[in-house]
Every structure is written in structure tokens, then in C-alpha cells.
Protein backbone atom coordinates (compact mmCIF):
# COMPACT_ATOMS: atom_id res chain seq x y z
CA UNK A 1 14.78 15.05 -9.02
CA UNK A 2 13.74 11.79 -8.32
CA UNK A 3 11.65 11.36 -5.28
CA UNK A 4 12.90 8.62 -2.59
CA UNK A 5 11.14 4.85 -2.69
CA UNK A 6 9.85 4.19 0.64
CA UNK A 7 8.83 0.19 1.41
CA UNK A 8 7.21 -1.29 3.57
CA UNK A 9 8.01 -3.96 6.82
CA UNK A 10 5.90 -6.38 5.12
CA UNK A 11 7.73 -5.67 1.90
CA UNK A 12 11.27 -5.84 2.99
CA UNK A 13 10.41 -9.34 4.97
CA UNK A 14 8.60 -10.81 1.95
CA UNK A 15 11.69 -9.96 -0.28
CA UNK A 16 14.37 -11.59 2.25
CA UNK A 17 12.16 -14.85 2.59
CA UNK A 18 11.87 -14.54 -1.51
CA UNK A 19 15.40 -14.27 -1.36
CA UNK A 20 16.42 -16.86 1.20
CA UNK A 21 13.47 -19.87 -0.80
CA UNK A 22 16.01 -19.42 -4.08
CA UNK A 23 13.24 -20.27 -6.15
CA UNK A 24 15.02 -17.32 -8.64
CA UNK A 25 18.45 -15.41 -8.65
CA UNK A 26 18.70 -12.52 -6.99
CA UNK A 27 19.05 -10.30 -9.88
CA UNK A 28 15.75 -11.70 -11.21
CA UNK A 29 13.63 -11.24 -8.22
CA UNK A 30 14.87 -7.58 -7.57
CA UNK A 31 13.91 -6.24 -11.59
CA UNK A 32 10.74 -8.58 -10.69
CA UNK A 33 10.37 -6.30 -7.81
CA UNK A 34 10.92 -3.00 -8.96
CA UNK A 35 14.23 -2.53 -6.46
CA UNK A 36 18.29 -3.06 -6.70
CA UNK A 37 19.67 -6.67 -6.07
CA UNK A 38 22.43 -4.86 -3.38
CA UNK A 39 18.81 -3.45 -1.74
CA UNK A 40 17.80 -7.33 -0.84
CA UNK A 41 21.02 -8.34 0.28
CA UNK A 42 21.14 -5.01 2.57
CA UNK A 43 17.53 -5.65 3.69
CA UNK A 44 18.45 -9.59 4.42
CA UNK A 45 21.58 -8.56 7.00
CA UNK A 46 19.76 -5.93 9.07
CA UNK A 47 18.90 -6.41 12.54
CA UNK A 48 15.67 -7.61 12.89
CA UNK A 49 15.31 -9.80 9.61
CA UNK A 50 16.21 -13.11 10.89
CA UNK A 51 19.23 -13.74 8.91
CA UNK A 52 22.57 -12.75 8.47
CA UNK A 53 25.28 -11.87 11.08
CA UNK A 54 23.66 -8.83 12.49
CA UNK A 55 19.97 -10.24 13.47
CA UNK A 56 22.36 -12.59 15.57
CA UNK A 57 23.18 -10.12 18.35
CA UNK A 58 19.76 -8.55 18.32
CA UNK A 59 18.75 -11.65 19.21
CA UNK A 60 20.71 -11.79 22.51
């Protein structure tokens, strides 16, 4: 059985602002990361990240 990744804050926010400077595709800078490319889109629109349509009404 494979055992659950756990990441941290820091992690997740470094990723999205990785993700959001488009100095590399997605795909590239998740297998540079060790994670899934759906993982940094997923990461990037929840609440709390500062982008996408959700962090919008946390915001409020």
C-alpha cells in the first residue's frame, strides 16, 4: 500500500506561484516536482491561494 504524500503550505504556495510565472509547462514543473499536473491546478483554485475563482469569495 502506498502511504499518502503530505505537503506542505509553503510547498503548495511555491508550486501555484511556479505555476502562475510560466517559466515551464505545467506538466514539466509537476514531474520536476515529484506531484500530478491536476495536483497544481487543484492547489492553484483553493481558497486561500490567491488565484482562481474560489480565493475570490474568501476574500470578501
Amino acid at each position: 500500500m502506498v502511504k499518502r504524500q503530505r505537503f506542505t503550505t509553503e510547498f503548495k504556495r511555491e508550486a501555484v506561484r511556479l505555476l502562475d510565472a510560466c517559466e515551464r509547462p505545467a506538466s514539466q514543473l509537476a514531474i520536476d516536482l515529484g506531484i500530478r499536473r491536476n495536483q497544481l491546478y487543484k492547489w492553484k483554485a483553493a481558497p486561500g491561494q490567491g488565484s482562481g475563482p474560489a480565493s475570490l469569495h474568501s476574500a470578501v
